[in-house]
N, C-alpha and C. Protein backbone atom coordinates (compact mmCIF):
# COMPACT_ATOMS: atom_id res chain seq x y z
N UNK A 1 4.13 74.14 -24.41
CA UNK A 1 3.89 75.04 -23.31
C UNK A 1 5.21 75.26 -22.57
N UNK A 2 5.61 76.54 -22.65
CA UNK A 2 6.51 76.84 -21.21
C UNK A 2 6.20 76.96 -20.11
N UNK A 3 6.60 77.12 -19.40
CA UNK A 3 6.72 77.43 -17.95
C UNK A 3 8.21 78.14 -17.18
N UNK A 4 8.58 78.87 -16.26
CA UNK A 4 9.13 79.19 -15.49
C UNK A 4 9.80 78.82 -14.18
N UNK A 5 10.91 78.30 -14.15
CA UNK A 5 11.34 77.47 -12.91
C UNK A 5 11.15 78.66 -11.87
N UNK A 6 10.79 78.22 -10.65
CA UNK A 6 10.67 79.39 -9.60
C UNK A 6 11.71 78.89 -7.97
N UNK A 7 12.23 79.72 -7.58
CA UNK A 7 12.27 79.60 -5.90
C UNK A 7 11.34 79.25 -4.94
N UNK A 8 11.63 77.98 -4.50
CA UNK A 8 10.70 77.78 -3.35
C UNK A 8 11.39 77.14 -2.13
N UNK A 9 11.79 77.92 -1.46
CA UNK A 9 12.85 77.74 -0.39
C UNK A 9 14.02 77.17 -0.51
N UNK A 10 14.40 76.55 -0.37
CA UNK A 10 15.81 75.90 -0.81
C UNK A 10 15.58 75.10 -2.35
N UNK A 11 14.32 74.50 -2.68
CA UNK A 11 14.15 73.88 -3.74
C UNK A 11 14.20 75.23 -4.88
N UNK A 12 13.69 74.20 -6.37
CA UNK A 12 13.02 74.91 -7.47
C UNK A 12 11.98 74.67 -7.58
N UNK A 13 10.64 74.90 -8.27
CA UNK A 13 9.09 74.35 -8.39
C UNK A 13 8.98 75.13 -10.07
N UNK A 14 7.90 73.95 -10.21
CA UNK A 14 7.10 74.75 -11.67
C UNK A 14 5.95 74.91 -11.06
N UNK A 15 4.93 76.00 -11.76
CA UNK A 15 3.37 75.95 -11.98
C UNK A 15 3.12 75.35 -12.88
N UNK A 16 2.18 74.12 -12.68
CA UNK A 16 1.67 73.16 -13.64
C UNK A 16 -0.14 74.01 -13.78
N UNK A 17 -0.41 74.34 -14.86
CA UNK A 17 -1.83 75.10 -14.74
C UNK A 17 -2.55 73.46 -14.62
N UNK A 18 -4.15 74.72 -13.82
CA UNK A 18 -5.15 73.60 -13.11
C UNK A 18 -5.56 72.73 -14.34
N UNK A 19 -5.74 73.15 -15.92
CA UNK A 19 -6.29 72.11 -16.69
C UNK A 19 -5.52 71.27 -17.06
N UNK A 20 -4.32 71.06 -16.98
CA UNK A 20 -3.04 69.97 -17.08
C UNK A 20 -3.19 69.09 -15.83
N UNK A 21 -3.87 69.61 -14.97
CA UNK A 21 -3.41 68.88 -13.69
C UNK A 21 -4.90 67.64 -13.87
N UNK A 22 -6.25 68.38 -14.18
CA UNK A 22 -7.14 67.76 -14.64
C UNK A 22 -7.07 66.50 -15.59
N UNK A 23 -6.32 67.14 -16.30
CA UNK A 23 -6.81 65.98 -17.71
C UNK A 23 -5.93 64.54 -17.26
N UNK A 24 -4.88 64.47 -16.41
CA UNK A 24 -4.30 63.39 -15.77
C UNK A 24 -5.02 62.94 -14.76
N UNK A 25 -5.79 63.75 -13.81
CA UNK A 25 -6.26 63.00 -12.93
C UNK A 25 -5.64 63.59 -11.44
N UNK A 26 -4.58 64.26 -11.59
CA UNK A 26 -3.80 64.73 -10.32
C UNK A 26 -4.77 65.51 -9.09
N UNK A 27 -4.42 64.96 -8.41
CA UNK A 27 -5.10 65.99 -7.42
C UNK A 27 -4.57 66.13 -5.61
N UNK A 28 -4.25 65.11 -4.77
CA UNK A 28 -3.82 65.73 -4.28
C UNK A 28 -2.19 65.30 -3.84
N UNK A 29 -1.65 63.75 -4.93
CA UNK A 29 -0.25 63.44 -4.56
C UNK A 29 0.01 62.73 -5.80
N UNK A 30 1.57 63.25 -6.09
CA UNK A 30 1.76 62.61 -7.62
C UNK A 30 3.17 61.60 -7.06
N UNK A 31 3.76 60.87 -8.05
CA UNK A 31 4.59 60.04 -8.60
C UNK A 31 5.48 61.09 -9.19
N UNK A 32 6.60 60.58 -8.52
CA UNK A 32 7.70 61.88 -9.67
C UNK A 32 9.07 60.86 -10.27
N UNK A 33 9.52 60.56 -11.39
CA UNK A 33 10.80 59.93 -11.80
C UNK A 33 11.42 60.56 -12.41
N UNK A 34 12.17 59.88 -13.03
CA UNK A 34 12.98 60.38 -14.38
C UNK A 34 13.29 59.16 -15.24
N UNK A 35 12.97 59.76 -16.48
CA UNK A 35 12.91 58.38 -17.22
C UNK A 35 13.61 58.95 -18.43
N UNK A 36 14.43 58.60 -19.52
CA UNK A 36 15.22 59.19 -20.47
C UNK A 36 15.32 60.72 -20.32
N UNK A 37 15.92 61.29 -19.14
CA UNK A 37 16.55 62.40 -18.69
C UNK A 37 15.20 63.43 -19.12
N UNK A 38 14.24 63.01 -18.88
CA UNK A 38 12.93 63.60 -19.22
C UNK A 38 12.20 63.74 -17.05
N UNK A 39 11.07 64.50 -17.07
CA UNK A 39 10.68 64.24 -15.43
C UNK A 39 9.08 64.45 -15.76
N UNK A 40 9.35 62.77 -15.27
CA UNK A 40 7.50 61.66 -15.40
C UNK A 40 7.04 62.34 -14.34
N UNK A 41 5.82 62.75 -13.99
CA UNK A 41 4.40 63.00 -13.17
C UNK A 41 3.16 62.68 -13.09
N UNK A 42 3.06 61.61 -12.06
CA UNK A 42 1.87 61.07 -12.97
C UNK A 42 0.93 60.70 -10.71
N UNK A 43 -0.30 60.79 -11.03
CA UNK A 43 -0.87 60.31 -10.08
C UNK A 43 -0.38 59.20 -9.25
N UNK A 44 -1.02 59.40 -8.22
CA UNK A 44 -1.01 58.03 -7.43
C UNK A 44 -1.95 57.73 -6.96
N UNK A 45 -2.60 56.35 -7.49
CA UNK A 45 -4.19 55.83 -7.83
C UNK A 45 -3.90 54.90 -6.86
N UNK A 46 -5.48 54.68 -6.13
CA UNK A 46 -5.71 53.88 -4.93
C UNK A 46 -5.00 52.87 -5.28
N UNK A 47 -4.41 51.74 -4.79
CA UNK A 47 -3.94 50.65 -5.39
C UNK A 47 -5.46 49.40 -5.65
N UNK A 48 -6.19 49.55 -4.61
CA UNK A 48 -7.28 48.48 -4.58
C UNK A 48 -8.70 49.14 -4.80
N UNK A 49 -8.09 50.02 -6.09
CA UNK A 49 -9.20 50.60 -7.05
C UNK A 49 -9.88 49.56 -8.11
N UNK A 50 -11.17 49.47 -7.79
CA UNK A 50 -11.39 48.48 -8.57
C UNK A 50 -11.57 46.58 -8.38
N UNK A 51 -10.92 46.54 -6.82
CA UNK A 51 -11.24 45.47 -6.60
C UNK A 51 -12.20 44.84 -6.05
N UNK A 52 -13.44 45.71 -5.02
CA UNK A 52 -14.84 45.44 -5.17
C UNK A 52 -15.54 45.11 -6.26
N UNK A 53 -15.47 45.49 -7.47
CA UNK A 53 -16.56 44.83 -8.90
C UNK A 53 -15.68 43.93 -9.12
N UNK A 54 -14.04 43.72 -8.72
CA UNK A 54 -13.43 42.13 -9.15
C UNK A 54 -14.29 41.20 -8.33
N UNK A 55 -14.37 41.45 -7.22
CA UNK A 55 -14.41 40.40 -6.55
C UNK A 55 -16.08 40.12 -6.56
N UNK A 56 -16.85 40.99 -6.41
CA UNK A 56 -18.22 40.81 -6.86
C UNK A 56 -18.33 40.34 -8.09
N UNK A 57 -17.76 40.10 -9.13
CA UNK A 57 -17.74 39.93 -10.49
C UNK A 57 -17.47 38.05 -10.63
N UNK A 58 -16.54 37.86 -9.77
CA UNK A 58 -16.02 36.61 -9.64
C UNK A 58 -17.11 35.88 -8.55
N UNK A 59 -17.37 36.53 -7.62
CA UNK A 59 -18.28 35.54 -7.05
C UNK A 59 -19.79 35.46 -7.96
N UNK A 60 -19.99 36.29 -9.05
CA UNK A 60 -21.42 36.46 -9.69
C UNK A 60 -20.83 34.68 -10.85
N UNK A 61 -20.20 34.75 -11.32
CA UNK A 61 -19.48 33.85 -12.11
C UNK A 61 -19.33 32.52 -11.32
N UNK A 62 -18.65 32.48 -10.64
CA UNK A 62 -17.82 30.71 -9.88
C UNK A 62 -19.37 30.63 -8.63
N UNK A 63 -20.00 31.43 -7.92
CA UNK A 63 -20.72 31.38 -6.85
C UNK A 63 -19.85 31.46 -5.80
N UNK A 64 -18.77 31.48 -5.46
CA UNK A 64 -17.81 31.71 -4.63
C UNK A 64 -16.49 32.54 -4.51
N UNK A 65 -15.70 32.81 -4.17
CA UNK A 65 -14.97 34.10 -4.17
C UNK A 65 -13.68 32.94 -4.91
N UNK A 66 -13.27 32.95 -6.13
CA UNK A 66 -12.23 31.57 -6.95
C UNK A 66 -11.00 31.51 -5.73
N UNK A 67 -10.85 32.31 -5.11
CA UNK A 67 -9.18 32.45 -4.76
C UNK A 67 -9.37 32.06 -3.00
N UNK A 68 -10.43 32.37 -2.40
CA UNK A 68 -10.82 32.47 -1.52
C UNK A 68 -10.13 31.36 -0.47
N UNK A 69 -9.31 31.34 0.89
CA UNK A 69 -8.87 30.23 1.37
C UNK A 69 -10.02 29.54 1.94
N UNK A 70 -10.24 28.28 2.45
CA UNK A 70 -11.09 27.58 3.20
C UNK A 70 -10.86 27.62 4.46
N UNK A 71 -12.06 27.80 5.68
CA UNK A 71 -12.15 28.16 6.82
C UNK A 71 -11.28 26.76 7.29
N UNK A 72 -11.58 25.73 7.04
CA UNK A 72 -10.93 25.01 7.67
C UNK A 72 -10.00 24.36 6.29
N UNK A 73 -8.70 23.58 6.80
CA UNK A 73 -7.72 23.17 5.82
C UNK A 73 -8.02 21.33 5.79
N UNK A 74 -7.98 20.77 4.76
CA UNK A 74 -7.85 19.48 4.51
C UNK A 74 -7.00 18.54 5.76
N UNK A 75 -5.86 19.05 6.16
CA UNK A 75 -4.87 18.58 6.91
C UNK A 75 -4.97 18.87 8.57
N UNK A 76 -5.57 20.16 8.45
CA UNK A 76 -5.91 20.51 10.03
C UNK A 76 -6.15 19.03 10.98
N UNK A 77 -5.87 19.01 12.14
CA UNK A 77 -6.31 18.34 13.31
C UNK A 77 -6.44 18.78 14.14
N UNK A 78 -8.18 19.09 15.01
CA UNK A 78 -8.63 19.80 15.71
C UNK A 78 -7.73 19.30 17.11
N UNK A 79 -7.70 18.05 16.83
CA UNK A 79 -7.33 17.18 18.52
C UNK A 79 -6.03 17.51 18.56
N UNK A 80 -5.51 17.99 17.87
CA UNK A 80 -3.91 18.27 18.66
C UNK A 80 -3.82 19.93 19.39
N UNK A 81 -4.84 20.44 19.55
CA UNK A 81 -5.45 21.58 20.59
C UNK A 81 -5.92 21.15 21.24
């Protein structure tokens, strides 16, 4: 596929058509690099996508959340408050 570099104020821009933009997932903010003098575009996905069924998943398994800190610590001493 070609495309056409265009003027867009001081920059350049491409039109990326809407079914390219689909089949990645893009929608309303991308990732832009350069990687072997090539230019990567790629989404930017929630980061803590997915970590509700982790963590429900792990407490269905251990009965407790594995990583979870303890309300109170082994070492604590209430009396020095």
């Amino acid at each position: 596929m070609e495309t056409n570099i265009i003027k867009v104020g001081n920059s350049k821009g491409i039109i990326i058509p809407s079914k390219l933009l689909k089949m990645i997932g893009l929608t309303d903010k991308a990732r832009i690099k350069v990687l072997d003098d090539k230019i990567m575009i790629e989404p930017i996905k929630n980061p803590r996508e997915g970590w509700e069924e982790l963590i429900l998943a792990d407490i269905e398994k251990n009965g407790v959340l594995a990583n979870e800190l303890p309300d109170v610590f082994e070492d604590e001493n209430f009396e020095e408050w």
